[in-house]
Protein backbone atom coordinates (compact mmCIF):
# COMPACT_ATOMS: atom_id res chain seq x y z
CA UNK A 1 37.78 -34.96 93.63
CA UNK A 2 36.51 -34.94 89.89
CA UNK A 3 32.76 -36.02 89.35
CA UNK A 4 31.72 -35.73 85.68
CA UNK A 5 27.94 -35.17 85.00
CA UNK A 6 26.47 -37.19 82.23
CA UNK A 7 23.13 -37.54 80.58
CA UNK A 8 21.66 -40.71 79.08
CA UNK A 9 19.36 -40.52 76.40
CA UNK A 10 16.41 -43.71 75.82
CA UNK A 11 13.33 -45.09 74.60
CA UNK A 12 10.16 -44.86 76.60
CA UNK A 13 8.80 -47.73 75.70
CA UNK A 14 8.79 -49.52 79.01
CA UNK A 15 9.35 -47.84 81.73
CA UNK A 16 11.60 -45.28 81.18
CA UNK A 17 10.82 -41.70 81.14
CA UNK A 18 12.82 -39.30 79.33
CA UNK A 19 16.86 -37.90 79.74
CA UNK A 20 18.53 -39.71 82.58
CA UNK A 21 21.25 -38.10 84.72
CA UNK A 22 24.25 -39.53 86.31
CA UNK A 23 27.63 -38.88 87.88
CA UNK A 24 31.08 -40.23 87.16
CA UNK A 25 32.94 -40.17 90.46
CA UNK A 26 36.57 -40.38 88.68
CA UNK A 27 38.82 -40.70 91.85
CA UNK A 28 36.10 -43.69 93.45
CA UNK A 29 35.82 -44.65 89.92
CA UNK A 30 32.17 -45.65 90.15
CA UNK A 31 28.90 -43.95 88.37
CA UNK A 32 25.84 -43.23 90.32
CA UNK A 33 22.91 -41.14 91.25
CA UNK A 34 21.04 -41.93 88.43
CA UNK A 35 17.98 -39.90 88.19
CA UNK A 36 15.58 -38.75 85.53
CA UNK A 37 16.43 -35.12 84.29
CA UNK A 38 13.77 -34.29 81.70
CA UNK A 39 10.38 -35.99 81.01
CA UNK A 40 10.44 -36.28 77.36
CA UNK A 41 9.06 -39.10 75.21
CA UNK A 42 11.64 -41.30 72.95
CA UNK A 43 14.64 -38.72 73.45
CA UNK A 44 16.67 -41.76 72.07
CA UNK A 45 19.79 -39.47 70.82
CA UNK A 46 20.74 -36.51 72.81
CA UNK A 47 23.88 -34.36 72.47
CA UNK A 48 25.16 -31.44 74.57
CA UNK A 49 26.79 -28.06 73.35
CA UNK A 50 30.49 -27.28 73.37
CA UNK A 51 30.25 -24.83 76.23
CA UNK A 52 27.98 -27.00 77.97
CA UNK A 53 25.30 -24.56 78.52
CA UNK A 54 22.60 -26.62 76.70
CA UNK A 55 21.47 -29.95 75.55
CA UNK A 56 19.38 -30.99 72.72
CA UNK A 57 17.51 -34.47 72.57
CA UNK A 58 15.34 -35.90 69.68
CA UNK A 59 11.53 -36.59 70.74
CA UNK A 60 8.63 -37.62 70.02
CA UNK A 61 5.63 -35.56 70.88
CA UNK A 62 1.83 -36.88 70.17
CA UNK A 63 1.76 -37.70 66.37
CA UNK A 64 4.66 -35.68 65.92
CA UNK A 65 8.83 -36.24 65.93
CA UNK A 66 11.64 -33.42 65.97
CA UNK A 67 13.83 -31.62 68.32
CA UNK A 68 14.06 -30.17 71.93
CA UNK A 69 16.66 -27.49 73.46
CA UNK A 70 17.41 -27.09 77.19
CA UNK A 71 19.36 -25.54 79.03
CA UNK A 72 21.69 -27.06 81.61
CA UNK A 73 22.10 -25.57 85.24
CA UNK A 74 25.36 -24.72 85.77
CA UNK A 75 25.83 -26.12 89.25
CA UNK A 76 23.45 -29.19 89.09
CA UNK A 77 23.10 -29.84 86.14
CA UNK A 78 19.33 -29.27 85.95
CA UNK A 79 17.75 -29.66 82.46
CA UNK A 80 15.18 -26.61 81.75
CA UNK A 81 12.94 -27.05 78.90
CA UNK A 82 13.58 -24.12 76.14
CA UNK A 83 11.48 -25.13 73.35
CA UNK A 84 10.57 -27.96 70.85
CA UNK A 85 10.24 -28.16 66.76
CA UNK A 86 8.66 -30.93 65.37
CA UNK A 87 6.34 -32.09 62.51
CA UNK A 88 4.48 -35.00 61.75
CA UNK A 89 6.28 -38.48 61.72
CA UNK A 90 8.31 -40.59 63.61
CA UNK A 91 10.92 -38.57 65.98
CA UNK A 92 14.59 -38.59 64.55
CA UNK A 93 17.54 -40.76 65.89
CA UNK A 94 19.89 -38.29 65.37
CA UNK A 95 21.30 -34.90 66.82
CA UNK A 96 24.27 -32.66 66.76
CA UNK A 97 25.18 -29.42 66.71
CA UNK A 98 27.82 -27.50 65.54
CA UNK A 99 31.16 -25.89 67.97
CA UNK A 100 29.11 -22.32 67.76
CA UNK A 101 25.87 -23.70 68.77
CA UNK A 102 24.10 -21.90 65.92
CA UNK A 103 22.77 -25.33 63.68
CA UNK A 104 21.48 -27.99 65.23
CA UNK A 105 20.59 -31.00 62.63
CA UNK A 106 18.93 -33.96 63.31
CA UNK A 107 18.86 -37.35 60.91
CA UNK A 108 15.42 -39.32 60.96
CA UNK A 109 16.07 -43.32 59.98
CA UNK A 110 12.10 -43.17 59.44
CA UNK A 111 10.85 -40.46 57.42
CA UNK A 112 13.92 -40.42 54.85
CA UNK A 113 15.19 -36.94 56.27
CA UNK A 114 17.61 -34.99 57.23
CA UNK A 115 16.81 -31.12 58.76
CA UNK A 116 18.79 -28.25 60.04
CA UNK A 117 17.33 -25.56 62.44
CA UNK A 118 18.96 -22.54 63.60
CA UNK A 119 19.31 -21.21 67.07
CA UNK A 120 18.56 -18.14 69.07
CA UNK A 121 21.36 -16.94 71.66
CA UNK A 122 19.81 -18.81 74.60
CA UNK A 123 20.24 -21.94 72.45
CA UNK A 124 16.29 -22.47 71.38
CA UNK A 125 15.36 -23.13 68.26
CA UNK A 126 14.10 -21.60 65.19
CA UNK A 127 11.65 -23.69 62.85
CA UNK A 128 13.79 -25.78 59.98
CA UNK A 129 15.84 -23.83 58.20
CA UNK A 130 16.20 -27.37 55.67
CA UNK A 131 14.77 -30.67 55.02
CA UNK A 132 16.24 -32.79 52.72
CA UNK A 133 13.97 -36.13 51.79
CA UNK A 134 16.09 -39.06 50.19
CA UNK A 135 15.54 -41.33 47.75
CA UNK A 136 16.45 -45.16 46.66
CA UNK A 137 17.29 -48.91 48.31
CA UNK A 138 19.67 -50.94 48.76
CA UNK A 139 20.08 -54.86 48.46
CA UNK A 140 19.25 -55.85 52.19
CA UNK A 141 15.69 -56.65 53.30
CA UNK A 142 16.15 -53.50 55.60
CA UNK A 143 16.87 -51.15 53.05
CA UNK A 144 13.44 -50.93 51.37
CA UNK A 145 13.98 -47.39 51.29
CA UNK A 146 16.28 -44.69 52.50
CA UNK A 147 16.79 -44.29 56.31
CA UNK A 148 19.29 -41.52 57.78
CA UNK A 149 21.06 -42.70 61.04
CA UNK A 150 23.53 -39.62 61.31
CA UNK A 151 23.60 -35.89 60.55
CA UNK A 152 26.65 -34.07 61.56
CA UNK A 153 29.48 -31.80 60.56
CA UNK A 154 32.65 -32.47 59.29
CA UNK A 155 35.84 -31.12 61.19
CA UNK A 156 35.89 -27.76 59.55
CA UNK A 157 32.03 -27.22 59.88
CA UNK A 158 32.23 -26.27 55.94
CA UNK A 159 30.52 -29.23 55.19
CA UNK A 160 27.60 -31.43 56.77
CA UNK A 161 27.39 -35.59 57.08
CA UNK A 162 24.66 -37.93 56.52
CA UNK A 163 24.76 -41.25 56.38
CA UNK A 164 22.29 -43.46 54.83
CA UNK A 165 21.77 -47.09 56.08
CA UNK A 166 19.10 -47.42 53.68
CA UNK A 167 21.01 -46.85 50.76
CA UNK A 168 24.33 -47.43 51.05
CA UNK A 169 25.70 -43.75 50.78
CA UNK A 170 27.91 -41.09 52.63
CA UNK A 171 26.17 -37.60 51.45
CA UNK A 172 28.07 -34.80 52.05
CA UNK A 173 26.40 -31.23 51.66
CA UNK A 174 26.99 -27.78 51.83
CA UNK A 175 25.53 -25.62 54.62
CA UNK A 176 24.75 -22.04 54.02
CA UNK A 177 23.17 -20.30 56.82
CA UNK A 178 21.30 -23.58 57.88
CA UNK A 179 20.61 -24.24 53.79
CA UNK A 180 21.44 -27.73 53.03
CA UNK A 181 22.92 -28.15 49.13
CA UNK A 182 24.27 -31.49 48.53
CA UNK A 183 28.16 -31.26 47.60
CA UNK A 184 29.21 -35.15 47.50
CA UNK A 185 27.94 -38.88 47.29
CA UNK A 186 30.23 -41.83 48.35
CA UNK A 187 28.81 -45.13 47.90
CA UNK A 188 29.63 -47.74 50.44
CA UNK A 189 29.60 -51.66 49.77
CA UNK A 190 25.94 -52.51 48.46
CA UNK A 191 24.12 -53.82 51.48
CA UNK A 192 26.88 -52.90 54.25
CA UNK A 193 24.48 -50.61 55.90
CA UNK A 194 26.54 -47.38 57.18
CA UNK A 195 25.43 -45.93 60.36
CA UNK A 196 28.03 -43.72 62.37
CA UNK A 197 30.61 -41.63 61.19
CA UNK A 198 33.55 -40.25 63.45
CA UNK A 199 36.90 -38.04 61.95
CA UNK A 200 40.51 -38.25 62.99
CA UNK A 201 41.78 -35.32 65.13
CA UNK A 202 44.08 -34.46 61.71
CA UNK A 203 41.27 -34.18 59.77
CA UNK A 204 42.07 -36.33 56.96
CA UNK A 205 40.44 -39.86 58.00
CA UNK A 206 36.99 -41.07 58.71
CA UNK A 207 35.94 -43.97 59.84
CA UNK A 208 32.10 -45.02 59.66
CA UNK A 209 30.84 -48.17 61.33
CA UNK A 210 28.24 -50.24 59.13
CA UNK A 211 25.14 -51.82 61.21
CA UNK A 212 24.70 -54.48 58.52
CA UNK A 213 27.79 -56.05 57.64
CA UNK A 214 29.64 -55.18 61.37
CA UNK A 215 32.92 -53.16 59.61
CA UNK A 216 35.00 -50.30 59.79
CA UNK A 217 35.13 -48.05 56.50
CA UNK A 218 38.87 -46.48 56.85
CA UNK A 219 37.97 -43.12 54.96
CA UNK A 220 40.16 -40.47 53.34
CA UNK A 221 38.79 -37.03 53.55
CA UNK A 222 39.56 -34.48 51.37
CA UNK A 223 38.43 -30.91 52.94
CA UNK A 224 38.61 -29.33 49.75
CA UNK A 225 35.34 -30.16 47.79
CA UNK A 226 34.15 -32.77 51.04
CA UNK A 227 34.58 -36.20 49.48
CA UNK A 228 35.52 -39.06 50.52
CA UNK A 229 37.55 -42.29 49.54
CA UNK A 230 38.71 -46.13 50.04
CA UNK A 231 41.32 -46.87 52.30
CA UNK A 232 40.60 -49.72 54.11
CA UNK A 233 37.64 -51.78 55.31
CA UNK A 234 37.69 -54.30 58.51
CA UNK A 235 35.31 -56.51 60.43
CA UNK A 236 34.10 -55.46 63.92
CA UNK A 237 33.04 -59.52 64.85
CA UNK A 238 35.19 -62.38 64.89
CA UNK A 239 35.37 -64.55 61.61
CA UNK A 240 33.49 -67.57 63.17
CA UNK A 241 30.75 -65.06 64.67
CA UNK A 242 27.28 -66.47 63.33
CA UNK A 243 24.91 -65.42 65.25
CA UNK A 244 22.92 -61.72 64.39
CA UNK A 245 24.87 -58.65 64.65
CA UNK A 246 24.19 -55.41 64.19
CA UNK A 247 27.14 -52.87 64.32
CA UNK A 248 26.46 -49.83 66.39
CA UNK A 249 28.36 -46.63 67.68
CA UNK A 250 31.90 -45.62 66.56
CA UNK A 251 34.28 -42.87 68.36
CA UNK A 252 37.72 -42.05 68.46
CA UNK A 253 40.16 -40.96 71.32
CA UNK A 254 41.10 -37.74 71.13
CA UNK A 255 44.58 -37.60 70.33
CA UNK A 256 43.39 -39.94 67.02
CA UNK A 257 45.35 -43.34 68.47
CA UNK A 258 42.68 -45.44 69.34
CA UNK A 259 39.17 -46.09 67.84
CA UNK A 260 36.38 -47.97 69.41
CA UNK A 261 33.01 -49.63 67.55
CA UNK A 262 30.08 -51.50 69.08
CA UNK A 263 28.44 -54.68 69.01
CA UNK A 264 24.65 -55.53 69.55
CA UNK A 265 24.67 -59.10 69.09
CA UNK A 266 28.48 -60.30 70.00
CA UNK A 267 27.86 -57.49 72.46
CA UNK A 268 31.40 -56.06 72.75
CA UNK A 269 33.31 -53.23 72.17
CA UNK A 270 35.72 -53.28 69.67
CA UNK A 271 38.81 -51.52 69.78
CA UNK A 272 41.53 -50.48 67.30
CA UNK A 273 45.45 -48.83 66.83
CA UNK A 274 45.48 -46.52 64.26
CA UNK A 275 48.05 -46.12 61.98
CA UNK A 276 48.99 -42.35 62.15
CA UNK A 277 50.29 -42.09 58.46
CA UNK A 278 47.78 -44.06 56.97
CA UNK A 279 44.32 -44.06 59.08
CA UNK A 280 44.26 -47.44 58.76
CA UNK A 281 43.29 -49.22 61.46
CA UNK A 282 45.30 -53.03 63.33
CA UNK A 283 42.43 -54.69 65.53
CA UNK A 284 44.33 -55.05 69.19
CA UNK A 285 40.67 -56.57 71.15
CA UNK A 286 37.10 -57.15 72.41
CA UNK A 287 35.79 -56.21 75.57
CA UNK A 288 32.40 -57.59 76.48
CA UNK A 289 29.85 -54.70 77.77
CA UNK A 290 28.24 -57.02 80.26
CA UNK A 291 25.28 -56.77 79.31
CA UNK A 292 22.63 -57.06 75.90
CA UNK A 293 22.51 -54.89 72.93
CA UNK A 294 24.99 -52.08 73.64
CA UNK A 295 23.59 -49.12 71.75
CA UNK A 296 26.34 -46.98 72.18
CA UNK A 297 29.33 -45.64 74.34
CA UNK A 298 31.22 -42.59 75.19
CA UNK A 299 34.74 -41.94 76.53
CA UNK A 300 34.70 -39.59 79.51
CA UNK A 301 36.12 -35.75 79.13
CA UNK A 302 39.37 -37.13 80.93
CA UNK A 303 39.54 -40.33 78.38
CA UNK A 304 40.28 -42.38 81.52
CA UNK A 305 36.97 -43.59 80.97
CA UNK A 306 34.57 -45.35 79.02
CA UNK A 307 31.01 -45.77 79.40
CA UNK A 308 28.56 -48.04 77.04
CA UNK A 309 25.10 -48.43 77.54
CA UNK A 310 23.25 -51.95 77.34
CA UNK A 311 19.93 -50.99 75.82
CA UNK A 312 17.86 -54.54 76.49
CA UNK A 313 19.29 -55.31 79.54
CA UNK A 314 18.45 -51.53 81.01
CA UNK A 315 22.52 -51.16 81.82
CA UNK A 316 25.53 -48.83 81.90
CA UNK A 317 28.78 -50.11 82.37
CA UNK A 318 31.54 -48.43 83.73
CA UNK A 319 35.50 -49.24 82.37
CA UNK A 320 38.85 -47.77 82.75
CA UNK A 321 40.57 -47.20 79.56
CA UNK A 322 44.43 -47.42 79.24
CA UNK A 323 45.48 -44.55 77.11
CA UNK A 324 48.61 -46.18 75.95
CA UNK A 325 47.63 -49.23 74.54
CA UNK A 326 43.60 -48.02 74.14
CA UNK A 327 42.67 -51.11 76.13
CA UNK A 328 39.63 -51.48 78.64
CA UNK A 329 39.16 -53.19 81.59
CA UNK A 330 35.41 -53.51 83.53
CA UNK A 331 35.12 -51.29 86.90
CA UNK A 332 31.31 -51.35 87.08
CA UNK A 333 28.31 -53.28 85.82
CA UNK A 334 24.73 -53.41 86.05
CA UNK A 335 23.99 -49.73 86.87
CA UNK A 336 20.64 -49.26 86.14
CA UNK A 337 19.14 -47.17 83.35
CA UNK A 338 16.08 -47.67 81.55
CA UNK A 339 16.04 -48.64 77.64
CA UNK A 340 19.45 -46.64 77.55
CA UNK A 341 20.22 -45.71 73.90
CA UNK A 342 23.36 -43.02 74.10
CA UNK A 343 25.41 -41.03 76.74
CA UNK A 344 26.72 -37.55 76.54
CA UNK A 345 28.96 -35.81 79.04
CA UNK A 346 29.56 -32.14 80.36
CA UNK A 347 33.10 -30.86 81.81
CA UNK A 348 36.25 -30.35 80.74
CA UNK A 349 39.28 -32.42 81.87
C-alpha cells in the first residue's frame, strides 16, 4: 500500500488555522485525514525540501510578514517549529528553496520584494541575506506598482526567477552566496500579468502562466547568461469565455510531456502536449476542479495523481491522471480544507 503525505498551505481568514495535513491513499485512490499540522497565520505558500526533512511556509506574524522553517517527522509527518524571519509588511506569497536546502527565497506581491535567507544544517534560517525592492507599473488597473508572485531558481540553480505581475517582467538574477545581482529582464505583453513560472525537464523551455490575460508564455531559456525569449504564447480559457478570469498555477509532468495551468474564474485545469523539439505547447482539454477559485494544484510523487485546491469553496479535489495522453479524470470531490491556497507533497515514487 502507498499513502503519500501532503501539506496544504491557506489563508486564515475564516476559519482556517495554519498548514493542513493530509494523506493520499494511492491503491484506494482517495485523500483523507485532513488535520491541521502547524498553527501559523496566512502560511498561504508553503514548499517542502528535496530530502523531505523540512518545510518552509510564508506567514504572517503580528504587524510583521516573512518566513518559517520546520522540520518534518519522519514517520508522521509532524511539523516542528524551527524558527521564523520576518519584518514589517504584509507576509510574502511565495517560497522555494533550492535542491541543497541552503537558500530559501520568498517573493512578496505586496511590499515590491523579493529576499533570500540562508540556512543552518537543521534547515532554520539565517536573517536575509538580500532584499531586492522593485520599481514601475504596468497598463492594468492592478499594476499600480510592482508586485512579485514568484521567486525561484532556474534548473541549474546558477540563476534565480522572479516574476513580476505588477510590471510585466521576468527578472532573472545572479545569486552569490544568498547575494541577489540582477543578470536579465524579459518583458512580457504589457498588461498580461505573469505569475508562475515552471522549466522543462531539458532545461531549455519555460513556460509562465499570466493571471491577467489567462496564457501560456512558451519560453526559450538560454543557461548561458539566464535570458529568456519568444516562442509561443496561448490562451488558458476558451475564446467565447467572458466572464472574470484570473490565471493561476502552472506545472509540468516530469518527463516534460504534459503541462497543466489553472483557472479561477472558468475554474478548470488546463492541460497541454508539448512539443519535444520545440516547447511549444497543442491544447488537448479542460477539466473542471469541482469547485470555486482553484488556487493551485500539484501532481503526486507517482504522477498518477493530481490534486488542485478550490480556495472559496474550502475544497481539494482528487483526479487520476493518464500519463500517456496527460488527461484527468475526477476520483474525489469536496474534501474539506479551509481557504486552501497550495499543496506540497513528501515521498518518493
Amino acid at each position: 500500500m502507498t499513502k503519500y503525505t501532503g501539506y496544504v498551505g491557506t489563508y486564515t481568514k475564516q476559519e482556517s488555522k495554519g498548514v493542513y495535513q493530509f494523506t493520499l491513499d494511492t491503491d484506494n485512490k482517495e485523500l483523507r485525514d485532513v488535520k491541521l499540522a502547524a498553527e501559523l497565520a496566512n502560511p498561504t505558500y508553503v514548499t517542502v525540501s528535496d530530502d523531505h526533512k523540512n518545510l518552509y511556509a510564508v506567514t504572517k506574524e503580528g504587524e510583521d510578514g516573512g518566513v518559517t522553517a520546520f522540520t518534518i517527522g519522519e514517520e508522521s509527518g509532524e511539523l516542528t517549529k524551527l524558527n521564523s524571519q520576518t519584518a514589517v509588511g504584509s507576509p510574502p506569497c511565495h517560497v522555494s528553496v533550492d535542491s541543497e536546502k541552503s537558500t530559501v527565497l520568498t517573493a512578496n506581491y505586496h511590499t515590491t520584494k523579493i529576499a533570500s535567507y540562508l540556512t543552518n544544517k537543521d534547515g532554520s534560517l539565517d536573517p536575509a541575506a538580500s532584499v531586492v525592492e522593485h520599481e514601475g507599473t504596468g497598463p492594468h488597473e492592478r499594476q499600480e506598482k510592482p508586485h512579485m508572485h514568484f521567486a525561484g531558481f532556474t534548473p541549474d540553480e546558477k540563476y534565480v526567477v522572479a516574476i513580476d505581475l505588477g510590471t510585466d517582467r521576468v527578472i532573472t538574477y545572479l545569486s552569490d552566496n544568498g547575494k541577489l545581482n540582477q543578470a536579465q529582464v524579459f518583458n512580457t505583453k504589457p498588461g498580461s500579468g505573469p505569475r508562475h513560472i515552471t522549466f522543462h525537464p531539458n532545461k531549455k523551455f519555460a513556460y509562465v502562466m499570466t493571471e491577467l490575460s489567462s496564457e501560456i508564455l512558451v519560453l526559450h531559456y538560454d543557461e548561458k547568461d539566464g535570458s529568456f525569449s519568444d516562442e509561443q504564447v496561448i490562451s488558458t480559457i476558451p475564446q467565447d469565455f467572458n466572464e472574470t478570469n484570473d490565471g493561476s498555477a502552472i506545472h509540468i509532468s516530469s518527463d516534460g510531456q504534459y503541462v497543466y495551468a489553472g483557472n479561477r474564474g472558468h475554474n478548470t485545469i488546463a492541460v497541454y502536449k508539448v512539443d519535444q523539439d520545440t516547447g511549444q505547447l497543442t491544447f488537448i482539454d479542460w477539466t473542471s476542479t469541482e469547485g470555486n477559485w482553484p488556487r493551485d494544484f500539484v501532481l503526486d510523487p507517482s504522477e498518477d495523481f493530481l490534486i488542485a485546491t478550490n480556495q472559496k469553496s474550502n475544497t481539494m479535489t482528487l483526479f487520476e491522471r493518464d500519463k500517456s495522453t496527460g488527461k484527468l479524470s475526477l476520483i474525489q470531490s469536496d474534501v474539506f480544507v479551509p481557504e486552501p491556497v497550495c499543496v506540497k507533497f513528501i515521498g518518493d515514487a
